[in-house]
Protein backbone atom coordinates (compact mmCIF):
# COMPACT_ATOMS: atom_id res chain seq x y z
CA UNK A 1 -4.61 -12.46 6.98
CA UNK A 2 -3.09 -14.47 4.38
CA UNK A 3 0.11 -14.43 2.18
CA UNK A 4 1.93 -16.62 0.27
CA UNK A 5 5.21 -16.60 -1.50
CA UNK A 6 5.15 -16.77 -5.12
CA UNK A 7 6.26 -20.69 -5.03
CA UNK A 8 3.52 -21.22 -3.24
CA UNK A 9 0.61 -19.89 -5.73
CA UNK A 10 1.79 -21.75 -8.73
CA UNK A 11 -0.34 -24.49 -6.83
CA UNK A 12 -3.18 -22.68 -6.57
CA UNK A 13 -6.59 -23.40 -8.12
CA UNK A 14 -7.18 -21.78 -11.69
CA UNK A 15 -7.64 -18.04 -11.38
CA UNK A 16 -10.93 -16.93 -13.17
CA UNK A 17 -13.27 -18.91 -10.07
CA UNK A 18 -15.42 -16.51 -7.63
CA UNK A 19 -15.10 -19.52 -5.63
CA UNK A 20 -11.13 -19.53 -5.02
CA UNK A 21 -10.81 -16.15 -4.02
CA UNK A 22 -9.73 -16.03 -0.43
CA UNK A 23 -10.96 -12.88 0.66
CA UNK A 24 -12.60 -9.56 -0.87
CA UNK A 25 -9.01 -8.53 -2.17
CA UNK A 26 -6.72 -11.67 -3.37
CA UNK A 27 -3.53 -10.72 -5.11
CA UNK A 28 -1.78 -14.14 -6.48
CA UNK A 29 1.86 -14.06 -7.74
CA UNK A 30 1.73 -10.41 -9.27
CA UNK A 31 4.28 -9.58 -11.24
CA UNK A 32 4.94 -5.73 -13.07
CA UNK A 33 8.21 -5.25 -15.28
CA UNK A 34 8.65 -2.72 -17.17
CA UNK A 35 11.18 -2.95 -20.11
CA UNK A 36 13.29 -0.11 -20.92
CA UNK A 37 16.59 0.23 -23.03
CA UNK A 38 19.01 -0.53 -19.94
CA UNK A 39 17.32 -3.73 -19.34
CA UNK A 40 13.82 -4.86 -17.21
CA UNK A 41 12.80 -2.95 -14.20
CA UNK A 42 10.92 -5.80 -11.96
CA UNK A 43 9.19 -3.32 -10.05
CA UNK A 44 6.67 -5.90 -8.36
CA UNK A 45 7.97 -9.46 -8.59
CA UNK A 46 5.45 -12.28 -7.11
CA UNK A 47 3.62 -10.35 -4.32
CA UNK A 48 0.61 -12.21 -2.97
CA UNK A 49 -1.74 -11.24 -0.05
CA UNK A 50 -5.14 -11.07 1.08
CA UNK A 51 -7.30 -8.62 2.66
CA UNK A 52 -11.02 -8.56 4.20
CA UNK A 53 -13.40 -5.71 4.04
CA UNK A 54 -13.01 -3.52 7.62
CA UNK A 55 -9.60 -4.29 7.37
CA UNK A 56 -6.63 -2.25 6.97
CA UNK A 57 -3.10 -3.10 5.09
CA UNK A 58 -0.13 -1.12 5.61
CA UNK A 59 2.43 -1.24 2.54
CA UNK A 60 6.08 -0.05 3.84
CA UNK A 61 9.32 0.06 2.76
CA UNK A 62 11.97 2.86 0.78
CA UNK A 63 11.10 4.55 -2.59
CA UNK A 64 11.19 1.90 -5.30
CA UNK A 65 10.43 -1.02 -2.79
CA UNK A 66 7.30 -1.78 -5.22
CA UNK A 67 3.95 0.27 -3.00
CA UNK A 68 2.97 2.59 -5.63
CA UNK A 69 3.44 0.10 -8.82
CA UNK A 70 1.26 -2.57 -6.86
CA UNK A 71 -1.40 -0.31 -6.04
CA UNK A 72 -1.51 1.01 -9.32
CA UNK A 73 -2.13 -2.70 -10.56
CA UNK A 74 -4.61 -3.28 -8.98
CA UNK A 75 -6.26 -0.31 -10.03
CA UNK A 76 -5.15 -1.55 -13.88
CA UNK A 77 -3.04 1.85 -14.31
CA UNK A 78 -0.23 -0.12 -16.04
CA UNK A 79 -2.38 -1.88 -19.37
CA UNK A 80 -1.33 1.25 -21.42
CA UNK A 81 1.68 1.44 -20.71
CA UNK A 82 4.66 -0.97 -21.67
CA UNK A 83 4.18 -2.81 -18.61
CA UNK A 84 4.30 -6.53 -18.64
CA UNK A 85 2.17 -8.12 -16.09
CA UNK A 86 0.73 -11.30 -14.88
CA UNK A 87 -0.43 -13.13 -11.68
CA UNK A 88 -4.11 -12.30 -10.72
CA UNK A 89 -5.64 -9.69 -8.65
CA UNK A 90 -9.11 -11.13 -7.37
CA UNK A 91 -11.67 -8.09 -6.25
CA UNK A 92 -14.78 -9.58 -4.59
CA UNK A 93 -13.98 -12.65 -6.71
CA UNK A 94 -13.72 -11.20 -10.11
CA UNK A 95 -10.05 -11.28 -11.26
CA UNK A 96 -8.90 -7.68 -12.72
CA UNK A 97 -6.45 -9.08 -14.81
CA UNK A 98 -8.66 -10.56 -17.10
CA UNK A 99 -11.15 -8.45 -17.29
CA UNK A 100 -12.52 -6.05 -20.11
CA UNK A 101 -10.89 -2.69 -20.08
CA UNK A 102 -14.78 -1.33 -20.31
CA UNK A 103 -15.50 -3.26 -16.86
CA UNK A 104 -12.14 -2.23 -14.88
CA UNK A 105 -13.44 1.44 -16.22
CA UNK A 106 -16.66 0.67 -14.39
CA UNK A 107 -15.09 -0.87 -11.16
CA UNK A 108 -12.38 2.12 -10.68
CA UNK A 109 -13.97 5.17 -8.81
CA UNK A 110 -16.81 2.90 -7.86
CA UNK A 111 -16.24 -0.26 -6.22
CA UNK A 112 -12.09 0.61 -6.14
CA UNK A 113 -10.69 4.13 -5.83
CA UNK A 114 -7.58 5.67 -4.94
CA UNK A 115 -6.08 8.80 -2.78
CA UNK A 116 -3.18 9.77 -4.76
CA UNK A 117 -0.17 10.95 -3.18
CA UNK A 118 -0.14 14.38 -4.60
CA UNK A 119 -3.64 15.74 -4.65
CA UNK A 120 -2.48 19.34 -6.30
CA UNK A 121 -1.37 17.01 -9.50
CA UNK A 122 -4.23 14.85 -9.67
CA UNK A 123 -6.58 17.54 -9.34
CA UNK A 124 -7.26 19.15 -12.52
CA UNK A 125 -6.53 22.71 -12.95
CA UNK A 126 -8.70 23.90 -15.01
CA UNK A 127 -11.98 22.72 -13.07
CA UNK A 128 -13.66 23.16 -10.25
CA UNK A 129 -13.43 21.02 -7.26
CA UNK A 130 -16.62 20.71 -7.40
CA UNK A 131 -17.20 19.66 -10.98
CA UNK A 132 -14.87 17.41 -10.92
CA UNK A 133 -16.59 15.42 -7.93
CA UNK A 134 -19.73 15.70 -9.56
CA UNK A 135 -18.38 14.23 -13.20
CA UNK A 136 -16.92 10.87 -11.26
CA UNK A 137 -20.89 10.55 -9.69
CA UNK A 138 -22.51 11.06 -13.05
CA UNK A 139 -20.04 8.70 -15.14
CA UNK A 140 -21.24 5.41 -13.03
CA UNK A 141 -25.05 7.07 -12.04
CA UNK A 142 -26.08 8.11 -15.86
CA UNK A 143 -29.08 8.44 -14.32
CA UNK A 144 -28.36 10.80 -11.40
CA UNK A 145 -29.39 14.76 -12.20
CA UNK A 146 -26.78 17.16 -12.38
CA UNK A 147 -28.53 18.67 -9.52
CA UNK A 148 -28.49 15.33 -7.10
CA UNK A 149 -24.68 15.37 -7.84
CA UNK A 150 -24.10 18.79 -6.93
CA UNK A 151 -26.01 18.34 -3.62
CA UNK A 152 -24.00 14.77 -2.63
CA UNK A 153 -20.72 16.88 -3.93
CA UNK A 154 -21.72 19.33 -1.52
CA UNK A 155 -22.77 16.98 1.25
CA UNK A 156 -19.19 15.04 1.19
CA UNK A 157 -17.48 18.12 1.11
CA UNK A 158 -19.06 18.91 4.28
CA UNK A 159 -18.35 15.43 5.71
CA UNK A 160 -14.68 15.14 5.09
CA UNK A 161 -14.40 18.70 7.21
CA UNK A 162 -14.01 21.20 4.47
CA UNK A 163 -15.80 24.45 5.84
CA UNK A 164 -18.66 26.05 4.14
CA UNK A 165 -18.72 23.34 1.09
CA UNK A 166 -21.00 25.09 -0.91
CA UNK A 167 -18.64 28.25 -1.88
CA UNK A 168 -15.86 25.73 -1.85
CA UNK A 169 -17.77 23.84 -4.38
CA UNK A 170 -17.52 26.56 -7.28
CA UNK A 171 -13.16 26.91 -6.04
CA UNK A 172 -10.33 25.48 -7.77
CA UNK A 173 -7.46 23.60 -6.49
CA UNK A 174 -4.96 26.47 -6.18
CA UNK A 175 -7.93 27.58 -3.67
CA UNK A 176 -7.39 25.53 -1.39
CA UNK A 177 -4.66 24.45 1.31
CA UNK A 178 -2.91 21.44 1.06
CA UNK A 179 -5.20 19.42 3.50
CA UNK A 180 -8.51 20.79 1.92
CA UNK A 181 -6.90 19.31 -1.03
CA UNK A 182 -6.28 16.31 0.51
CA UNK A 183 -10.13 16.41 2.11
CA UNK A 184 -11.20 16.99 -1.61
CA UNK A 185 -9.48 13.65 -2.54
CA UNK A 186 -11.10 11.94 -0.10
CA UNK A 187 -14.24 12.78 -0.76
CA UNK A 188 -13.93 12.59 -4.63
CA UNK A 189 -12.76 8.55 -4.06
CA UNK A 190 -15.58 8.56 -1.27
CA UNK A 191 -18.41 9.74 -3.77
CA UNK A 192 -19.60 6.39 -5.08
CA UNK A 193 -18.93 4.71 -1.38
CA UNK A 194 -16.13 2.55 -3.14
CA UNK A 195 -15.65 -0.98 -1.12
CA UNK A 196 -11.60 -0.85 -1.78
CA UNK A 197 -9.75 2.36 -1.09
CA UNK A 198 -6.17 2.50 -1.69
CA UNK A 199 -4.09 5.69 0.04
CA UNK A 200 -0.80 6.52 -1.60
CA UNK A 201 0.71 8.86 1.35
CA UNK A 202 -2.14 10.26 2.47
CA UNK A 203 -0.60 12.24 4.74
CA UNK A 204 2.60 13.70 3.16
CA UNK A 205 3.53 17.13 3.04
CA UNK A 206 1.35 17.92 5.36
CA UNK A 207 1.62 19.38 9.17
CA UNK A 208 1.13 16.93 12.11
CA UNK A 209 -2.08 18.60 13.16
CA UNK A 210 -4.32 17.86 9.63
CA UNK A 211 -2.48 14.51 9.18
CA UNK A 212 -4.23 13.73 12.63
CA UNK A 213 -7.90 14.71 11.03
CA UNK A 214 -6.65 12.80 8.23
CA UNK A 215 -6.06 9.66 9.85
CA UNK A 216 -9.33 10.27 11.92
CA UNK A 217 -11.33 11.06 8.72
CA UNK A 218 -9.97 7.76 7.03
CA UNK A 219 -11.53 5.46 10.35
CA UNK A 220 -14.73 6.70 10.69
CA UNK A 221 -15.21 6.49 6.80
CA UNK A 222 -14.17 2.91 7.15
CA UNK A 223 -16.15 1.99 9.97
CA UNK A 224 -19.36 3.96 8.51
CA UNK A 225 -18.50 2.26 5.24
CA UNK A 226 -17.05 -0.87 5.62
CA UNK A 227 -14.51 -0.46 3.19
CA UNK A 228 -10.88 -2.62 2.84
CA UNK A 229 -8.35 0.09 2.55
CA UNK A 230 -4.42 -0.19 1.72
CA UNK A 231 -2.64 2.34 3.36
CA UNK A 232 0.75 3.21 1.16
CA UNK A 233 3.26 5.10 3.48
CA UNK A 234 7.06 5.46 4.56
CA UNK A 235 5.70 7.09 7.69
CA UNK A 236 5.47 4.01 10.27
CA UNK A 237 3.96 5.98 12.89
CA UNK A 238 0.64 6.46 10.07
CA UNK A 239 1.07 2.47 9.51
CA UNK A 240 0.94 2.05 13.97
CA UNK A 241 -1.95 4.01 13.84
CA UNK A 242 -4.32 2.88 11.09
CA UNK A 243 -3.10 -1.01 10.27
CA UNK A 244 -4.47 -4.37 10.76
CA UNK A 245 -1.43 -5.55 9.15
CA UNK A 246 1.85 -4.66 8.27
CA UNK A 247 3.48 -5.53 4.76
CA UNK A 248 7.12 -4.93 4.67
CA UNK A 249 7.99 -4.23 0.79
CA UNK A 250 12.05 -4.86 -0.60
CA UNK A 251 13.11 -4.64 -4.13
CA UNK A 252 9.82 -5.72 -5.49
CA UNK A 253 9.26 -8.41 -3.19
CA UNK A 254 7.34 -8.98 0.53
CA UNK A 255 10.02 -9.49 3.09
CA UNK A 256 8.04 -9.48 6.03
CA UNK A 257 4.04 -9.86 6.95
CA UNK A 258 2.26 -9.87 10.18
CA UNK A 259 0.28 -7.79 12.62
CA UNK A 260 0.97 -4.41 13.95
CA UNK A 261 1.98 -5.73 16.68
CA UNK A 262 3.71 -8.79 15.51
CA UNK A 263 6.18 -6.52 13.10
CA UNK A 264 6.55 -3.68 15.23
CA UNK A 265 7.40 -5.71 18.67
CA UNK A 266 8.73 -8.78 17.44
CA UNK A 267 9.98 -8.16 13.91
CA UNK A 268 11.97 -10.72 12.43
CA UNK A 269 13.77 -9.52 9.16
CA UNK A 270 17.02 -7.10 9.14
CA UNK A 271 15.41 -4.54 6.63
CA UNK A 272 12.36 -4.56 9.76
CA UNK A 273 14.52 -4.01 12.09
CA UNK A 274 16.91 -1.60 9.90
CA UNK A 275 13.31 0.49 9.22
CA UNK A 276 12.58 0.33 13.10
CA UNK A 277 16.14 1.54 14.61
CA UNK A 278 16.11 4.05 12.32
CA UNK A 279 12.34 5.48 13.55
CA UNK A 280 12.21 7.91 16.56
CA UNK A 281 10.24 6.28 19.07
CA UNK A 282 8.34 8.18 21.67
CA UNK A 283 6.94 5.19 23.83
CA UNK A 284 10.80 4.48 24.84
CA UNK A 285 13.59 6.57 25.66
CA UNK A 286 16.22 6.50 23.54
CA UNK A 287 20.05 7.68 24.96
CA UNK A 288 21.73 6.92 21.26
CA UNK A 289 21.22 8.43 18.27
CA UNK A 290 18.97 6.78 15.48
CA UNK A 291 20.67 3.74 13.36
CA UNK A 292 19.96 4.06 9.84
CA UNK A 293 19.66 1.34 7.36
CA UNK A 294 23.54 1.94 5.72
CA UNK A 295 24.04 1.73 1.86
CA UNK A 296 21.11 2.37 -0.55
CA UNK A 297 17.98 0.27 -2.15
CA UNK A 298 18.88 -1.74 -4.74
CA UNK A 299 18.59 -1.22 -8.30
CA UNK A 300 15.53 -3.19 -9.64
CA UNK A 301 16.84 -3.83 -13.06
CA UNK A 302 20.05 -5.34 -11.89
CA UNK A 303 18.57 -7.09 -8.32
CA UNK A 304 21.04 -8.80 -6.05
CA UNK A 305 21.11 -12.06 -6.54
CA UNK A 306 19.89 -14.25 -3.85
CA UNK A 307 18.66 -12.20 -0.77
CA UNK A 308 17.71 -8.48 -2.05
CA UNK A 309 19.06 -6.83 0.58
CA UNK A 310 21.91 -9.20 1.13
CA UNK A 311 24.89 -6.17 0.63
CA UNK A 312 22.80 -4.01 3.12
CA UNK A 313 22.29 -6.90 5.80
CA UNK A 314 24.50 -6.98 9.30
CA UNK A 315 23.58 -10.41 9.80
CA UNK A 316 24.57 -11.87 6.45
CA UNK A 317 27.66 -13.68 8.25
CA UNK A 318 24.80 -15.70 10.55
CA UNK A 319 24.10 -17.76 7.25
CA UNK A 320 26.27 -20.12 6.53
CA UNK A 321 27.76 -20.89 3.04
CA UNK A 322 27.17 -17.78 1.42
CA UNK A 323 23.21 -18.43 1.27
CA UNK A 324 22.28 -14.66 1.44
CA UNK A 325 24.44 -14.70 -2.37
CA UNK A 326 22.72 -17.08 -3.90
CA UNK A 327 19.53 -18.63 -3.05
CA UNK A 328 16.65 -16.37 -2.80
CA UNK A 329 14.92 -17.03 0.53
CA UNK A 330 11.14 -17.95 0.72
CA UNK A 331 8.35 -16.30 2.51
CA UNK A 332 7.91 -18.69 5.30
CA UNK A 333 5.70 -18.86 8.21
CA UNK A 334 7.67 -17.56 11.36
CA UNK A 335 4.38 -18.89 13.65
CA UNK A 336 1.27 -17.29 13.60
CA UNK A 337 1.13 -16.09 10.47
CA UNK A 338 3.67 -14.19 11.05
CA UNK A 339 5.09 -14.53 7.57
CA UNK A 340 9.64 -13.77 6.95
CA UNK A 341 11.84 -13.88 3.79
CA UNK A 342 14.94 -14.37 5.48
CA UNK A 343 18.03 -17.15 5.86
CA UNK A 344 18.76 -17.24 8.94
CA UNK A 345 16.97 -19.72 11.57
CA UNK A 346 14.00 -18.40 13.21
CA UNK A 347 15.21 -18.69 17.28
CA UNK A 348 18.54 -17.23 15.90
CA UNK A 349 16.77 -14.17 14.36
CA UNK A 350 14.65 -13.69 17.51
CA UNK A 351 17.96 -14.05 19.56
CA UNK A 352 19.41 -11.27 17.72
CA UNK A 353 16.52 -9.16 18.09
CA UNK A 354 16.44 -9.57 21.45
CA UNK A 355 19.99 -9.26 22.19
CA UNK A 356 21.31 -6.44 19.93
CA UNK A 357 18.17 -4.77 18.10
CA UNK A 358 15.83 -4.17 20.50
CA UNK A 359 18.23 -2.70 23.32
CA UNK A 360 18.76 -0.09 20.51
CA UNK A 361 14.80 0.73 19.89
């Protein structure tokens, strides 16, 4: 694991080297703002991390932390749109911000491809299931028969757990369930065995039974396959389950990094521990009722100054001289890796947790 705060990359070598890339997925200092009429929305702003193949990422945080927007730069989603963007986003050492839009075309759905959160939307109507696997095979395999393609369609169908895949092959969308859908994702990113594989709430919407099969569909691939995946979800009992790591996303920025076990047992920012108190725990018993984090997410076109989540924060009066106001804190190492955007002092942050947060886990 490695992240670094946005201070920290403008000292990084050149981007545009194979050679400086840190692992298979580097993202340096990425920045997304979009400009509208009320002023600029900095929905990412300087998020850097890396991540090895085999190895899972968990992206957390409230709607409009940032998770969606970054995965859909990586994937290049935004150079259509009135997005302004910079930073670079290494993939097995080629940078996709500088790339042609022809290659990035080539790379997503074969080396990079993404579950989307709503599979019933990003399916298209109109088409089969099945043809629509079958046209993301042919685009990168020119070469490939319409007949091979039909018969792999047919064969991941069967692996992802949809029953009898070839009459569900010739079915639409509206045919099928909300986890066949979400099967039918899978194995539509799965059809070109991508090395990246980004999942944008996998598991939402549906009952606790298929997002089990889900989540057990998503390992094997990944240990068959070998493939780096990002795992996108407010659900922290998915992120417990699947992830290497733990990214903890706030206002466009990475407050918190670390292991599973790291940010769920000795988390070290207030929005952590505001995310964790507010989480129904069955590995404890719990005689209060649930905390939750009070006030709302900030708006990302007018950002708090200093500390994000500074007007939301219970601690901000451990900090002296206003700090939380006005200096923005950096993403510092907390030991271990363990990486923490916050003001206070580390032993006084693991004093609090230990004295007031986790008695109330």
């Amino acid at each position: 694991m490695a992240v670094r705060d946005a201070t920290t990359t403008e000292q990084a070598p050149a981007s545009g080297s194979a050679a400086t890339a840190a692992g298979y997925l580097e993202l340096r200092d990425v920045k997304v703002h979009f400009p509208t009429d009320d002023g600029v929305v900095k929905a990412v702003d300087g998020l850097s991390f890396t991540l090895d193949r085999g190895q899972t990422i968990g992206i957390v945080g409230e709607s409009g932390s940032g998770k969606s927007v970054t995965s859909q730069a990586i994937l290049g989603l935004h150079r259509r749109s009135r997005a302004k963007t910079s930073g670079s986003i290494f993939l097995d050492g080629e940078d996709l911000m500088t790339v042609s839009t022809e290659r990035l075309r080539n790379l997503r759905g074969n080396k990079m491809a993404m579950i989307f959160q709503d599979p019933l939307s990003a399916l298209h109507p109109y088409y089969t299931v099945g043809t629509q696997i079958v046209e993301g095979i042919r685009v990168h395999h020119s070469d490939m028969s319409k007949a091979a393609a039909k018969n792999r369609t047919i064969d991941l169908l069967g692996r992802v757990g949809i029953p009898n895949p070839k009459k569900r092959y010739d079915q639409y969308p509206h045919e099928f369930s909300g986890g066949m859908r979400q099967r039918a994702m899978i194995a539509m990113a799965l059809a070109n065995d991508p090395s990246l594989l980004i999942a944008d709430e996998p598991t939402t919407a549906l009952d606790v039974t298929v997002q089990a099969q889900i989540l057990d569909l998503m390992r094997d691939l990944q240990q068959e396959f070998g493939s780096a995946i990002i795992m996108i979800t407010h659900d922290l009992g998915v992120v417990a389950e699947m992830a290497d790591e733990i990214l903890v996303m706030y206002g466009g920025k990475a407050v918190e990094h670390g292991t599973v076990d790291q940010v769920f047992y000795t988390p070290e920012h207030p929005y952590a521990w505001g995310l964790l108190t507010s989480m129904p725990r069955l590995d404890r018993v719990r005689k209060e009722r649930l905390d939750p984090i009070p006030g709302n997410p900030p708006s990302l076109i007018n950002v708090p100054s200093g500390c994000a989540f500074h007007p939301r924060c219970g601690y901000r009066s451990e900090v002296p001289d206003d700090d939380c106001k006005t200096k923005v804190p950096g993403l510092d190492d907390a030991g271990g890796e363990h990486l923490v955007r916050c003001h206070i002092p580390p032993p006084r942050r693991r004093e609090l947790y230990e004295t007031d947060v986790k008695p109330r886990l």
